[in-house]
Protein backbone atom coordinates (compact mmCIF):
# COMPACT_ATOMS: atom_id res chain seq x y z
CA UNK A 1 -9.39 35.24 -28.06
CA UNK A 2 -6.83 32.58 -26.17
CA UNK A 3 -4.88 31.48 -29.36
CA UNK A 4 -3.85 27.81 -29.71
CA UNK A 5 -0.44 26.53 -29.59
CA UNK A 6 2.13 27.90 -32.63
CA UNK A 7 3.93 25.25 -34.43
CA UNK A 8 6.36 25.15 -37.74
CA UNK A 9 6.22 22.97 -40.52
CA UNK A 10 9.42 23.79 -42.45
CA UNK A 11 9.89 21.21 -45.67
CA UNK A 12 12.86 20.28 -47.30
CA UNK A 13 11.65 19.40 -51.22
CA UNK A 14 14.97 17.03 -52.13
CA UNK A 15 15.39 13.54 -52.40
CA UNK A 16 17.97 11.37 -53.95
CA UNK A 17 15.06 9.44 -55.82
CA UNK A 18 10.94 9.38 -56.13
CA UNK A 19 8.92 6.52 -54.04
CA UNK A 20 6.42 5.60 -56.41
CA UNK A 21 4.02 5.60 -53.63
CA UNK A 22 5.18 9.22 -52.56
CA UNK A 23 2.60 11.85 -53.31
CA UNK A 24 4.30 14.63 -51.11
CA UNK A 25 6.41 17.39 -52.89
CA UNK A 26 9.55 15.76 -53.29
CA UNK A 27 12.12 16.27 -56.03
CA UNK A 28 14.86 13.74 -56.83
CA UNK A 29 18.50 14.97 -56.38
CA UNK A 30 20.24 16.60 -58.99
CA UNK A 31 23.96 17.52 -58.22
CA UNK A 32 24.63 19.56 -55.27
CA UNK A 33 21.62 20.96 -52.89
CA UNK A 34 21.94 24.34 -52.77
CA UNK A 35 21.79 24.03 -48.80
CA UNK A 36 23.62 27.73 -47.76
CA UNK A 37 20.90 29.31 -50.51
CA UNK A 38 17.89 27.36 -49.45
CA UNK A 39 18.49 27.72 -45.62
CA UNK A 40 18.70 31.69 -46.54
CA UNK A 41 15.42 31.41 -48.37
CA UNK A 42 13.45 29.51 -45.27
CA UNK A 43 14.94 31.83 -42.66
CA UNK A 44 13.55 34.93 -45.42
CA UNK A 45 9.87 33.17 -45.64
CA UNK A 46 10.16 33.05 -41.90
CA UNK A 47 10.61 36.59 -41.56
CA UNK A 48 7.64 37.52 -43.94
CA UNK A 49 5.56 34.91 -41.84
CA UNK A 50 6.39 37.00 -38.71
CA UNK A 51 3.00 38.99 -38.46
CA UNK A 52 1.28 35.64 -38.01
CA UNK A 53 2.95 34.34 -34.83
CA UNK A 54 1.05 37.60 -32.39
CA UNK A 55 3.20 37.15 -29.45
CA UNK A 56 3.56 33.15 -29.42
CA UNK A 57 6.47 31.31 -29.11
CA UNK A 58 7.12 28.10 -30.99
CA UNK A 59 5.58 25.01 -29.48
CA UNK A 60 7.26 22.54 -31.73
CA UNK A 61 9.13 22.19 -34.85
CA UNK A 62 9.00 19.43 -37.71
CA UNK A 63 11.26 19.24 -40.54
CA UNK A 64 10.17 17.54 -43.19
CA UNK A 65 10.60 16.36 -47.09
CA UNK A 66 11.58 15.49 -49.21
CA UNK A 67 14.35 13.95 -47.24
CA UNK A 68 15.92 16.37 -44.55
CA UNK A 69 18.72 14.52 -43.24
CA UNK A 70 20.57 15.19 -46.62
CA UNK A 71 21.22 19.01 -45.49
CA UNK A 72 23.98 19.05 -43.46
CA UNK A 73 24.42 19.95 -39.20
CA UNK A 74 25.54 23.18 -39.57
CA UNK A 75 22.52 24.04 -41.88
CA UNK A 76 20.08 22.98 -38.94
CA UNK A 77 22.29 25.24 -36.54
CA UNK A 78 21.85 28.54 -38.71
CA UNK A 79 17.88 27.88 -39.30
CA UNK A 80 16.96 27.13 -35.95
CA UNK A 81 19.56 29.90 -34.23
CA UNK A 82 17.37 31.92 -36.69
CA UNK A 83 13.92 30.82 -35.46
CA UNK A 84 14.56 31.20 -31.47
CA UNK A 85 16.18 34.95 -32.59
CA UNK A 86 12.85 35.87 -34.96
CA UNK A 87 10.35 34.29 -32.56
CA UNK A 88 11.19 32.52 -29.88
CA UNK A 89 11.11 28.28 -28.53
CA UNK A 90 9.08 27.73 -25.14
CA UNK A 91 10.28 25.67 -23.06
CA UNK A 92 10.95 21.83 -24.32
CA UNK A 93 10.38 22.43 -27.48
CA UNK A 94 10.28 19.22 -29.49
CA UNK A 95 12.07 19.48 -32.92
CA UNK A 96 11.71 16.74 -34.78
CA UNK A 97 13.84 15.99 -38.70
CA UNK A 98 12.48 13.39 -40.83
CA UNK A 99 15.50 10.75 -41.95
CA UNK A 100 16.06 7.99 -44.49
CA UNK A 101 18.53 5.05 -42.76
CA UNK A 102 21.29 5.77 -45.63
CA UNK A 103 24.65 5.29 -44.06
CA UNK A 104 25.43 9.41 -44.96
CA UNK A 105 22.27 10.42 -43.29
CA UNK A 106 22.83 8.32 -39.81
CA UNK A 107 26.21 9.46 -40.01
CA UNK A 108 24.92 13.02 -39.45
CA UNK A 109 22.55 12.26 -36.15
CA UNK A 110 24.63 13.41 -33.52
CA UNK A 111 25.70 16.60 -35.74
CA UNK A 112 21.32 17.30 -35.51
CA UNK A 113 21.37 16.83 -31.82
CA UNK A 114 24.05 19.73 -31.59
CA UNK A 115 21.98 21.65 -33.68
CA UNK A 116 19.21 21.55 -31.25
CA UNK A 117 17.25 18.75 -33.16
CA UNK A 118 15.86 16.27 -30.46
CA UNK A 119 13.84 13.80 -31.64
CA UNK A 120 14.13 12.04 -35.25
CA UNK A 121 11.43 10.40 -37.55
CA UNK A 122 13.44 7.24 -39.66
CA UNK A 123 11.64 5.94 -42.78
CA UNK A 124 11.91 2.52 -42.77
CA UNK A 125 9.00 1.60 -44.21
CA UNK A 126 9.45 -2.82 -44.22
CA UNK A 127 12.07 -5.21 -42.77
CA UNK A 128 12.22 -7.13 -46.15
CA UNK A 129 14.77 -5.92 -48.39
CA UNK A 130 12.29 -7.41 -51.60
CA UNK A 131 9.79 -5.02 -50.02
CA UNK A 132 12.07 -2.19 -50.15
CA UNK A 133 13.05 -2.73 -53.41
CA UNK A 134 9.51 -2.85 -54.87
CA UNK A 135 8.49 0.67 -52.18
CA UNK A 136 11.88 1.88 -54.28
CA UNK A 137 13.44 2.32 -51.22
CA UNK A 138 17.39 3.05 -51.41
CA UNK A 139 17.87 1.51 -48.04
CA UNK A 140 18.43 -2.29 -46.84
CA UNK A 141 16.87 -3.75 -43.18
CA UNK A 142 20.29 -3.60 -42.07
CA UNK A 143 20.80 -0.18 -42.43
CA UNK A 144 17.84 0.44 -40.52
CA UNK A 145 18.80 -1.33 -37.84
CA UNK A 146 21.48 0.45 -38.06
CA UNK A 147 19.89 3.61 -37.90
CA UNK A 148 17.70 3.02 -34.66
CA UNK A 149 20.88 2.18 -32.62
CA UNK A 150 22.63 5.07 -33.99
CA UNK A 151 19.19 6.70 -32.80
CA UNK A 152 19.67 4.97 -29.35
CA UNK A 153 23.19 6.42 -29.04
CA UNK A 154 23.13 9.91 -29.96
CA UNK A 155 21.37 11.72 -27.16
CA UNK A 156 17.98 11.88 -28.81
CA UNK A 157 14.95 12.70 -26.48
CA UNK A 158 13.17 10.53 -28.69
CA UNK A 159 12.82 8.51 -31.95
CA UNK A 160 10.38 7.15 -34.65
CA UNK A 161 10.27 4.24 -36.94
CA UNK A 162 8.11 4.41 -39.66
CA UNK A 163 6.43 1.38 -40.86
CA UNK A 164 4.08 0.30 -43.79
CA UNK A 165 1.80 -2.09 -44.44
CA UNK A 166 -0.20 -3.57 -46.71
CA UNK A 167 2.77 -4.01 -49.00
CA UNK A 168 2.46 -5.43 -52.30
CA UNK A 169 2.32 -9.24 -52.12
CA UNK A 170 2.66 -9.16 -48.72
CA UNK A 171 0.75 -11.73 -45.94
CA UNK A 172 -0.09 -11.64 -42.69
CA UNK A 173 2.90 -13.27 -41.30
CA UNK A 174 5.38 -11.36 -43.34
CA UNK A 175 3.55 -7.69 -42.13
CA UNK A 176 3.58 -9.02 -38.26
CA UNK A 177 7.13 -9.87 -38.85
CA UNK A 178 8.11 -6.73 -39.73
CA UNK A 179 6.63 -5.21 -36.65
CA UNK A 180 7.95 -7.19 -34.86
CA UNK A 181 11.49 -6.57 -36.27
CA UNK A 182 10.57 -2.77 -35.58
CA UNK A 183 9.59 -3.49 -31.99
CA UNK A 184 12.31 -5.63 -31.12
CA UNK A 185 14.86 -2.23 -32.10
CA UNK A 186 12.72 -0.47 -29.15
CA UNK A 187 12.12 2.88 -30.70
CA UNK A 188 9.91 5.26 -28.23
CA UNK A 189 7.54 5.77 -30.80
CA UNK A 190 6.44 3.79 -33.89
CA UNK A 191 4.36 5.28 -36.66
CA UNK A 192 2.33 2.25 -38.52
CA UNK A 193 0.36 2.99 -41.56
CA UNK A 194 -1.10 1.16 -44.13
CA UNK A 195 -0.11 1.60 -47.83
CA UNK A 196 -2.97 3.72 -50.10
CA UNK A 197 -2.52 4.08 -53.46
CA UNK A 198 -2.39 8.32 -53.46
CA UNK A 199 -3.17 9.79 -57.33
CA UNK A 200 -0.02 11.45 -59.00
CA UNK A 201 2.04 8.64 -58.22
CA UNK A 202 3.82 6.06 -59.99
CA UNK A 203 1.59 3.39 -58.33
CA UNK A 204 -1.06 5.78 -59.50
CA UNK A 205 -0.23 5.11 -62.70
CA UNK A 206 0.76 1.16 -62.43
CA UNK A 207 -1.15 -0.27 -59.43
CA UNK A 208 0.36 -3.20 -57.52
CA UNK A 209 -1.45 -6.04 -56.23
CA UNK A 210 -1.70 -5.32 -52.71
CA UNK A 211 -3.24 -7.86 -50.04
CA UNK A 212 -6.99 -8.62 -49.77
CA UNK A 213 -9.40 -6.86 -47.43
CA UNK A 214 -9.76 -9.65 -44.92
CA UNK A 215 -5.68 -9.76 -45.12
CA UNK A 216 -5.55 -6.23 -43.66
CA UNK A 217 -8.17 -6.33 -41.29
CA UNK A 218 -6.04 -9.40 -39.78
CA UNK A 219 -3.01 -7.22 -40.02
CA UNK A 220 -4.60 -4.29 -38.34
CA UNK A 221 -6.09 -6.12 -35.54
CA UNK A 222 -3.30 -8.52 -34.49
CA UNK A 223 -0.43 -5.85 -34.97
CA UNK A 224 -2.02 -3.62 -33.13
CA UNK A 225 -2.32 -6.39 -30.16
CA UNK A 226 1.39 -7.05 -30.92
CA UNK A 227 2.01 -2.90 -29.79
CA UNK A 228 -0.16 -3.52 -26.89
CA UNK A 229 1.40 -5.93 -25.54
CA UNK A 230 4.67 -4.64 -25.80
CA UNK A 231 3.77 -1.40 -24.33
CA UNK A 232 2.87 1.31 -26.97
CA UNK A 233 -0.29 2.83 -27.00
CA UNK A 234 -2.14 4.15 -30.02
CA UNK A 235 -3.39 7.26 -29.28
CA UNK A 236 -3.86 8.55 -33.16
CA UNK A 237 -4.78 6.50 -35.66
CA UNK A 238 -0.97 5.54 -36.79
CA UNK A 239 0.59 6.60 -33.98
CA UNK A 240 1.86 4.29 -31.33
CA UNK A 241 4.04 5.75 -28.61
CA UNK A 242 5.48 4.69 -25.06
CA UNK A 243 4.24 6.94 -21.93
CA UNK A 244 5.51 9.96 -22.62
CA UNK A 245 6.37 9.57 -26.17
CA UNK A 246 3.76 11.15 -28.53
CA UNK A 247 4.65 13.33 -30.93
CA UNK A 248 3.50 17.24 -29.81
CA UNK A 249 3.58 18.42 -32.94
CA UNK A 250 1.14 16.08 -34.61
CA UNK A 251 -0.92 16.38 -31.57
CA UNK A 252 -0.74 19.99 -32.06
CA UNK A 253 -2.08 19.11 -35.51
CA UNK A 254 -4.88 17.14 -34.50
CA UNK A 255 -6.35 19.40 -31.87
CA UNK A 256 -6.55 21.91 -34.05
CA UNK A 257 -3.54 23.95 -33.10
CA UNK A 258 -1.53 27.06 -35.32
CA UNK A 259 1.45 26.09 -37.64
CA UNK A 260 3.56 28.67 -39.52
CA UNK A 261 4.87 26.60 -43.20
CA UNK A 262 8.03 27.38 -44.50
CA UNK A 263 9.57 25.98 -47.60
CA UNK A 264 8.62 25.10 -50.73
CA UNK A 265 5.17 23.68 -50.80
CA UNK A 266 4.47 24.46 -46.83
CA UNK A 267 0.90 24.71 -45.44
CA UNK A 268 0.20 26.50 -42.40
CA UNK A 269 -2.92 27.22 -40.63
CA UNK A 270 -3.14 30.32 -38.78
CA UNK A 271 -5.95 31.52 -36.66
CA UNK A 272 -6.17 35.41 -35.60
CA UNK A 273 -6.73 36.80 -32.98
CA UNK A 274 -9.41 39.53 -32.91
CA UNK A 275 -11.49 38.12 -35.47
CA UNK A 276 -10.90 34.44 -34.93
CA UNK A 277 -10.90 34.14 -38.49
CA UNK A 278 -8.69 30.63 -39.57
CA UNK A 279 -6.87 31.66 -42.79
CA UNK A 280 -4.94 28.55 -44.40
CA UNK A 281 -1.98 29.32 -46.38
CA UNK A 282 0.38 27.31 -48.87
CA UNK A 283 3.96 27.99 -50.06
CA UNK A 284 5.28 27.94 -54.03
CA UNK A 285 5.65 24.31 -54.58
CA UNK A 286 8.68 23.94 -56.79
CA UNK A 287 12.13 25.04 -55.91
CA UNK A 288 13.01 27.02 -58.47
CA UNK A 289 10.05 28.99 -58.32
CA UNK A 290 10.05 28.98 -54.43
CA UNK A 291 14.25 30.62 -54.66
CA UNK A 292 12.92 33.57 -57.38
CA UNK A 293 14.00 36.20 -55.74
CA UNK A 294 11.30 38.25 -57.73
CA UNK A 295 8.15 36.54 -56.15
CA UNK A 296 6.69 35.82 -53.01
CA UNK A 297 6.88 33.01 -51.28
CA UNK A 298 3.36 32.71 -50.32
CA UNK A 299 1.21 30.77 -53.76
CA UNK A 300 -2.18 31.50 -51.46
CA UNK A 301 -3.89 31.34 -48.67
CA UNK A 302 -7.75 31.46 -48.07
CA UNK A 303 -10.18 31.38 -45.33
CA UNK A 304 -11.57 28.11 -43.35
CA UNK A 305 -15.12 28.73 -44.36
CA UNK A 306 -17.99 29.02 -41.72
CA UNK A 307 -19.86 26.22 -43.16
CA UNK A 308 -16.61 23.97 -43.50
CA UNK A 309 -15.29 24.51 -39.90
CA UNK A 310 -17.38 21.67 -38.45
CA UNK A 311 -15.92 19.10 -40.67
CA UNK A 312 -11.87 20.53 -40.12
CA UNK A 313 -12.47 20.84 -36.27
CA UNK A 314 -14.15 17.06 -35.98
CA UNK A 315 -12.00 15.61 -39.04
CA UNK A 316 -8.57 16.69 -36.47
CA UNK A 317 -9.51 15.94 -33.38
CA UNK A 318 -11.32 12.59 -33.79
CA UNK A 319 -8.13 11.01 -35.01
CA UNK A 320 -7.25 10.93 -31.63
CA UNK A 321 -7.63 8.39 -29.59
CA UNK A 322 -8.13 10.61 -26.20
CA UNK A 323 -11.55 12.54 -25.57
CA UNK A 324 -12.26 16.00 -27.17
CA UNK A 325 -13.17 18.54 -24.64
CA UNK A 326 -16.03 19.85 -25.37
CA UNK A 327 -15.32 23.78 -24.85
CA UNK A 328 -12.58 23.24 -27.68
CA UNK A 329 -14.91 23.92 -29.92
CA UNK A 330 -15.86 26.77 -29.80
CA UNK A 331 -12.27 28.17 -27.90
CA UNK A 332 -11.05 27.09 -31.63
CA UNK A 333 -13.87 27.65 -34.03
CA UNK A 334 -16.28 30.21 -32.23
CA UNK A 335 -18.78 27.36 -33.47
CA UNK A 336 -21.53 27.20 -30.67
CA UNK A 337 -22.03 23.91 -29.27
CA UNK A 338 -25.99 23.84 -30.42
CA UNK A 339 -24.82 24.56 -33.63
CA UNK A 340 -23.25 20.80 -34.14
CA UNK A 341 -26.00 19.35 -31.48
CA UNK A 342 -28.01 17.35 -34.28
CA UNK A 343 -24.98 16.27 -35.75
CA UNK A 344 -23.63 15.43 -32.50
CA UNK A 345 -26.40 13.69 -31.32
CA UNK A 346 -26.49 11.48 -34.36
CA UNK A 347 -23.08 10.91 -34.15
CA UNK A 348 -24.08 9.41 -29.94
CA UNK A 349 -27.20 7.45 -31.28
CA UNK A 350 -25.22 5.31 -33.95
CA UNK A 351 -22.79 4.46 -31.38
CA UNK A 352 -19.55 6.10 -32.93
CA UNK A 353 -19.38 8.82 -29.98
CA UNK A 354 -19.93 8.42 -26.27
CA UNK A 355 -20.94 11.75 -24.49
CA UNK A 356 -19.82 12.72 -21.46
CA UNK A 357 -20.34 15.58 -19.09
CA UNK A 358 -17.39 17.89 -20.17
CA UNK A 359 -16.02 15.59 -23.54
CA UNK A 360 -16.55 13.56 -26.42
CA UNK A 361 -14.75 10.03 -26.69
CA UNK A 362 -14.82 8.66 -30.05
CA UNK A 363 -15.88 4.88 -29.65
CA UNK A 364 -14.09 1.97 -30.86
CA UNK A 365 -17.15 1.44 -33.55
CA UNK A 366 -16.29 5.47 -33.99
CA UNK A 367 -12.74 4.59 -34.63
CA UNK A 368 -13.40 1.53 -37.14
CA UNK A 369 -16.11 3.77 -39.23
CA UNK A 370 -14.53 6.96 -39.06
CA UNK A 371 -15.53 8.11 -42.47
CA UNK A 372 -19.10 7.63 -41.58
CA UNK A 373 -18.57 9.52 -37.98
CA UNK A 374 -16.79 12.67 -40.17
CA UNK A 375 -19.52 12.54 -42.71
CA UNK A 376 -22.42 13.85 -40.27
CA UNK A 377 -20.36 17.35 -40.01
CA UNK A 378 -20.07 17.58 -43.65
């Protein structure tokens, strides 16, 4: 079979403290990173990933955390020297590294660019430095304005702020305020989510009072007419980008593209290529375990399931805001298309899909009730 695009997650686990919102595998500092020893490991559970890649090259690259921009330049230059000698970049690849505005971190941006690193993702999260403080942010609004025209000024391809909403005790005008803040640095992409409470967390555990439903409906609808208008299109459901600006890699995501996972706690999703068989795979999560020279790297991996392929393939590519052509599905599933007609035409009665001759568009009523759209593939 034609295999999808082949992208790499690689995750760095450290931080210098825990978000009490944060359920991703994140570990607050403690002394030195071991940054020479780690690098060695990812390049390592790179090599034993190699069988996976059959004859791609890598599409994109996004490191993430944790917080990567506390590993230095120079450890960006030996991993990713290591990648294009083990596999292999195509041709404008987009490598993207995940960054907190800390003064340390921002310091280092041009040091990523001559690493090869060409487009950055900066947490910002809220404008407000009371919001920060309760998000337990480390960072203050001005150093993330500082950040984006450090961002500006190092040679970048592109750049993304991230931005929250949704905050605890936070109103309408104090979340469009924020955006606007965000839009007024004029990053090329802006990523703008709303707060959940995730389980595991400190929020988890002692939940904030966070704004009413009617609250975040009005945020929803009038920021996103504030992106509009100043030129960003949504064309995920977070993701906001000028022409030209979306993030490959999480589009590679979403249409149900390959992605090796390196480093500790790494998923990957890897299809092959004579059987067509989707395996999904997950890295040792802690790293102590993850640097034991006496295990694996690999925790497990396990097969997408016949009967569960419907829901991953629909559940992916209806986050996006484009239409789904329709011979995707079974070029990436080997599902038949009769085999999701009843669904599909449920899906077209209701109003949450529009059919067309040669795609599927996901309707605005699609968008608002996407739960109820991804529930008919279940």
């Amino acid at each position: 079979m034609n295999l999808p695009p082949l992208s790499l997650y690689v995750h760095v686990p450290w931080c210098v403290q825990k978000c009490p919102y944060c359920d991703f595998n994140s570990h607050g500092q403690k002394g030195e990173i071991p940054e020479k020893e780690y690098v060695q490991h990812l390049i390592d559970d790179l090599k034993a990933d190699l069988h996976l890649v059959q004859g791609r090259k890598i599409h994109s690259i996004f490191i993430g955390g944790g917080t990567p921009s506390l590993l230095t330049g120079e450890a960006y230059v030996n991993l990713l020297q290591a990648v294009d000698s083990l596999i292999g970049l195509s041709d404008n690849c987009e490598i993207t590294l995940e960054a907190n505005p800390g003064t340390v971190e921002t310091g280092r941006f041009k040091e990523y660019v001559a690493a090869g690193i060409n487009r950055i993702s900066i947490g910002v999260q809220s404008m407000q430095n009371d919001k920060l403080k309760a998000l337990g942010r480390i960072h203050g609004a001005d150093e993330a304005i500082y950040a984006a025209t450090q961002a500006h000024e190092a040679g970048l391809n592109s750049f993304n702020l991230d931005l929250m909403h949704g905050l605890p005790g936070q109103s309408l005008d104090d979340a469009l305020d924020d955006l606007k803040k965000i839009i007024a640095l004029n990053p090329p992409h802006i990523s703008w989510y709303q707060l959940t409470i995730e389980a595991n967390t400190a929020f988890a555990s002692k939940p904030p009072t966070l704004p009413p439903d009617d609250t975040l409906w009005d945020i929803q609808e009038q920021g996103q007419a504030l992106l509009s208008a100043a030129g960003y299109q949504q064309y995920e459901i977070s993701g906001y980008a000028k022409a030209g600006f979306q993030c490959q890699h999480n589009l590679n995501y979403w249409r149900f593209g390959d992605y090796l996972g390196i480093g500790c706690g790494a998923h990957g999703k890897i299809t092959d290529a004579t059987s067509g068989l989707i395996t999904r795979t997950m890295k040792v999560k802690h790293p102590r375990g993850y640097m034991d020279l006496s295990k694996p790297y690999l925790f497990k991996q396990w097969p997408v399931e016949q009967d569960d392929l419907p829901f991953e393939f629909f559940m992916n590519r209806f986050r996006l805001f484009e239409a789904c052509p329709k011979n995707d599905l079974h070029a990436l599933t080997k599902l038949s298309l009769q085999s999701q007609s009843d669904a599909l035409n449920q899906a077209i009665n209701k109003g949450l899909l529009v059919d067309m001759d040669t795609h599927w568009q996901v309707s605005q009523k699609g968008h608002r009730f996407l739960n109820d759209l991804l529930e008919l593939f279940v």
